[in-house]
Protein backbone atom coordinates (compact mmCIF):
# COMPACT_ATOMS: atom_id res chain seq x y z
CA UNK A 1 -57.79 -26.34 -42.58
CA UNK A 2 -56.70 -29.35 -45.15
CA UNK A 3 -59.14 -30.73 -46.88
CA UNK A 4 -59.28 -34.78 -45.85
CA UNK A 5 -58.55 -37.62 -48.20
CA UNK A 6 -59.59 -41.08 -49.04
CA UNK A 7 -57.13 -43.76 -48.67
CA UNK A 8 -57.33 -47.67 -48.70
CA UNK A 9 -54.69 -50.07 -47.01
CA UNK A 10 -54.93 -52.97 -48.61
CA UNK A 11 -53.90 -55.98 -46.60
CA UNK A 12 -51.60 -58.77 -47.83
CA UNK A 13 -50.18 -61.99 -46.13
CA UNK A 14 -48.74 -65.75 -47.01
CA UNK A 15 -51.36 -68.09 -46.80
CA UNK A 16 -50.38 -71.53 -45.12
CA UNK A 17 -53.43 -73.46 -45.26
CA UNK A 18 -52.06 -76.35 -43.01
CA UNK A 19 -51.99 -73.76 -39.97
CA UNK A 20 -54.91 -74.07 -37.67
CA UNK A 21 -54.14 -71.46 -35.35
CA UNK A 22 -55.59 -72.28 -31.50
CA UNK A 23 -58.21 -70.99 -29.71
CA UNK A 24 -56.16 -68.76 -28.05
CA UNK A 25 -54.10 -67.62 -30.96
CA UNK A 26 -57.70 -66.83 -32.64
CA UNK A 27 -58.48 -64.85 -29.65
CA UNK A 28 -55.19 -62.60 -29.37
CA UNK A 29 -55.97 -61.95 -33.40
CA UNK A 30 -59.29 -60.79 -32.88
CA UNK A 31 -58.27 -58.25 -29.98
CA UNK A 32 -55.52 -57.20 -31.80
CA UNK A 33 -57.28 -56.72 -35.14
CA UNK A 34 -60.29 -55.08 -32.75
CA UNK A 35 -57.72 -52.69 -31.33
CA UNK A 36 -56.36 -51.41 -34.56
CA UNK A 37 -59.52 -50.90 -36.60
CA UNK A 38 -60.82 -49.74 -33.09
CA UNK A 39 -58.75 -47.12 -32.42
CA UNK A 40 -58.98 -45.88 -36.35
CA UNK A 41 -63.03 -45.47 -35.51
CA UNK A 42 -62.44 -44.05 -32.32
CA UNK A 43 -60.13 -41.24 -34.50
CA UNK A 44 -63.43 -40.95 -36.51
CA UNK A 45 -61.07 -41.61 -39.67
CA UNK A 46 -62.41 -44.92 -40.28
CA UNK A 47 -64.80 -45.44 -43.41
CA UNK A 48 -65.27 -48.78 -44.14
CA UNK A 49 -63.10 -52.29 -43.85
CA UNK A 50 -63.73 -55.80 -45.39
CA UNK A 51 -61.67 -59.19 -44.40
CA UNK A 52 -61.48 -61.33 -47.78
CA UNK A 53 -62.68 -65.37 -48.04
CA UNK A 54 -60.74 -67.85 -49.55
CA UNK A 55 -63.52 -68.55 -52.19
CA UNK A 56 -63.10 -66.76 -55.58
CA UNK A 57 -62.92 -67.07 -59.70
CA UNK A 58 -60.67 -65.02 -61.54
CA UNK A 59 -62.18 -64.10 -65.21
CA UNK A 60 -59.61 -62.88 -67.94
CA UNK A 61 -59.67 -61.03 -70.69
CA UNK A 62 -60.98 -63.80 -72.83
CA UNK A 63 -64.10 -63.86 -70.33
CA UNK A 64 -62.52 -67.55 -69.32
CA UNK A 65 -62.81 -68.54 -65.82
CA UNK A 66 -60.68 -70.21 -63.45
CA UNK A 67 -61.53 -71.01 -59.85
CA UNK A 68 -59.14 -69.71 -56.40
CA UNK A 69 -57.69 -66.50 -56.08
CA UNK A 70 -54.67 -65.13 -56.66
CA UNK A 71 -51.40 -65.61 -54.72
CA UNK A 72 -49.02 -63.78 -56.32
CA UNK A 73 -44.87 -64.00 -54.88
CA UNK A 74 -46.21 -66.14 -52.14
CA UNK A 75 -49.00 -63.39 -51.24
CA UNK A 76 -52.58 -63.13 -51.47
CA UNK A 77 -54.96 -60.04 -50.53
CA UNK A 78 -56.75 -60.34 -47.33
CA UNK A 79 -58.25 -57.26 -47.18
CA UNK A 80 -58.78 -53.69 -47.01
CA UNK A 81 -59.65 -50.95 -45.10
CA UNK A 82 -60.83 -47.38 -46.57
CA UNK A 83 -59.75 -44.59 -44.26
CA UNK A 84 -59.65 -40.70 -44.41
CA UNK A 85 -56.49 -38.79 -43.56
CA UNK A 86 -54.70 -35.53 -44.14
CA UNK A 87 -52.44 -36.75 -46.19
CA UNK A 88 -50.57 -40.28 -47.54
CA UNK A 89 -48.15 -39.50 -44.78
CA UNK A 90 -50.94 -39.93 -42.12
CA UNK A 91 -52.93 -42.74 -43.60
CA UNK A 92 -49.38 -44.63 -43.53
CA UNK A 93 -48.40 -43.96 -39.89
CA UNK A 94 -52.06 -45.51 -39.10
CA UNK A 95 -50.88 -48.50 -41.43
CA UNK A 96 -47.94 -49.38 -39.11
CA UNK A 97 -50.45 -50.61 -36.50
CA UNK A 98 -51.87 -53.35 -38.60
CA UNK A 99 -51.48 -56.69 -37.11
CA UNK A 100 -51.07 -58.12 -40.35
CA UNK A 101 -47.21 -56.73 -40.11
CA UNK A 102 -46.75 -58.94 -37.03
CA UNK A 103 -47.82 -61.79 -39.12
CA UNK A 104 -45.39 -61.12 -41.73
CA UNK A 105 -47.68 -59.69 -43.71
CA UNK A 106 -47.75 -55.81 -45.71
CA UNK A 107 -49.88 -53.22 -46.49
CA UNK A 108 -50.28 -51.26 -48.73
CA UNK A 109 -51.61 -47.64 -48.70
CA UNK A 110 -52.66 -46.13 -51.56
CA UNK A 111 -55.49 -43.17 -53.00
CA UNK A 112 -58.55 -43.39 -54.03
CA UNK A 113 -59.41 -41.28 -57.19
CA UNK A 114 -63.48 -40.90 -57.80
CA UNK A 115 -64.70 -42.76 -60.70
């Protein structure tokens, strides 16, 4: 038997923040994103998950602070989810169900090393 990793997907998309998506549009996001964290539970593989707000500072090195958040080649983090697989392999076949892909968004899967 393999022992089980940690992985987290972290979830990145283009913000337009002119869009005002419709009721229904809402609704069809929520099912699908309900679906794919859903079915991640149901696997029992699931560990935690966290949607990110559009409030934020960024500090730098300097300890100066700056208000928004990033957005970086167009993209800003939306995200994550922390999962437990066999292997990288596994943890990214789970990523290809995120809805964010249908929104032209990506994820990214990557390990988690203790601290």
């Amino acid at each position: 038997m393999t022992e089980k990793q940690i992985f987290m997907m972290l979830f990145r998309f283009t913000p337009n923040f002119e869009y005002r998506p419709s009721e229904e549009e809402q609704k069809q996001m929520r099912e699908a994103w309900g679906s794919f964290i859903g079915g991640i539970a149901m696997s029992e593989k699931l560990i935690s998950t966290h949607q990110l707000g559009f409030d934020g500072k960024q500090i730098t090195s300097d300890s100066s602070v700056s208000e928004g958040i990033t957005i970086q080649d167009n993209q800003t983090l939306g995200g994550n989810m922390i999962v437990e697989a066999d292997s990288l392999e596994e943890a990214t076949e789970m990523a290809k169900g995120c809805p964010i892909l249908a929104m032209g968004g990506t994820v990214e899967v990557r390990s988690i090393m203790p601290m």
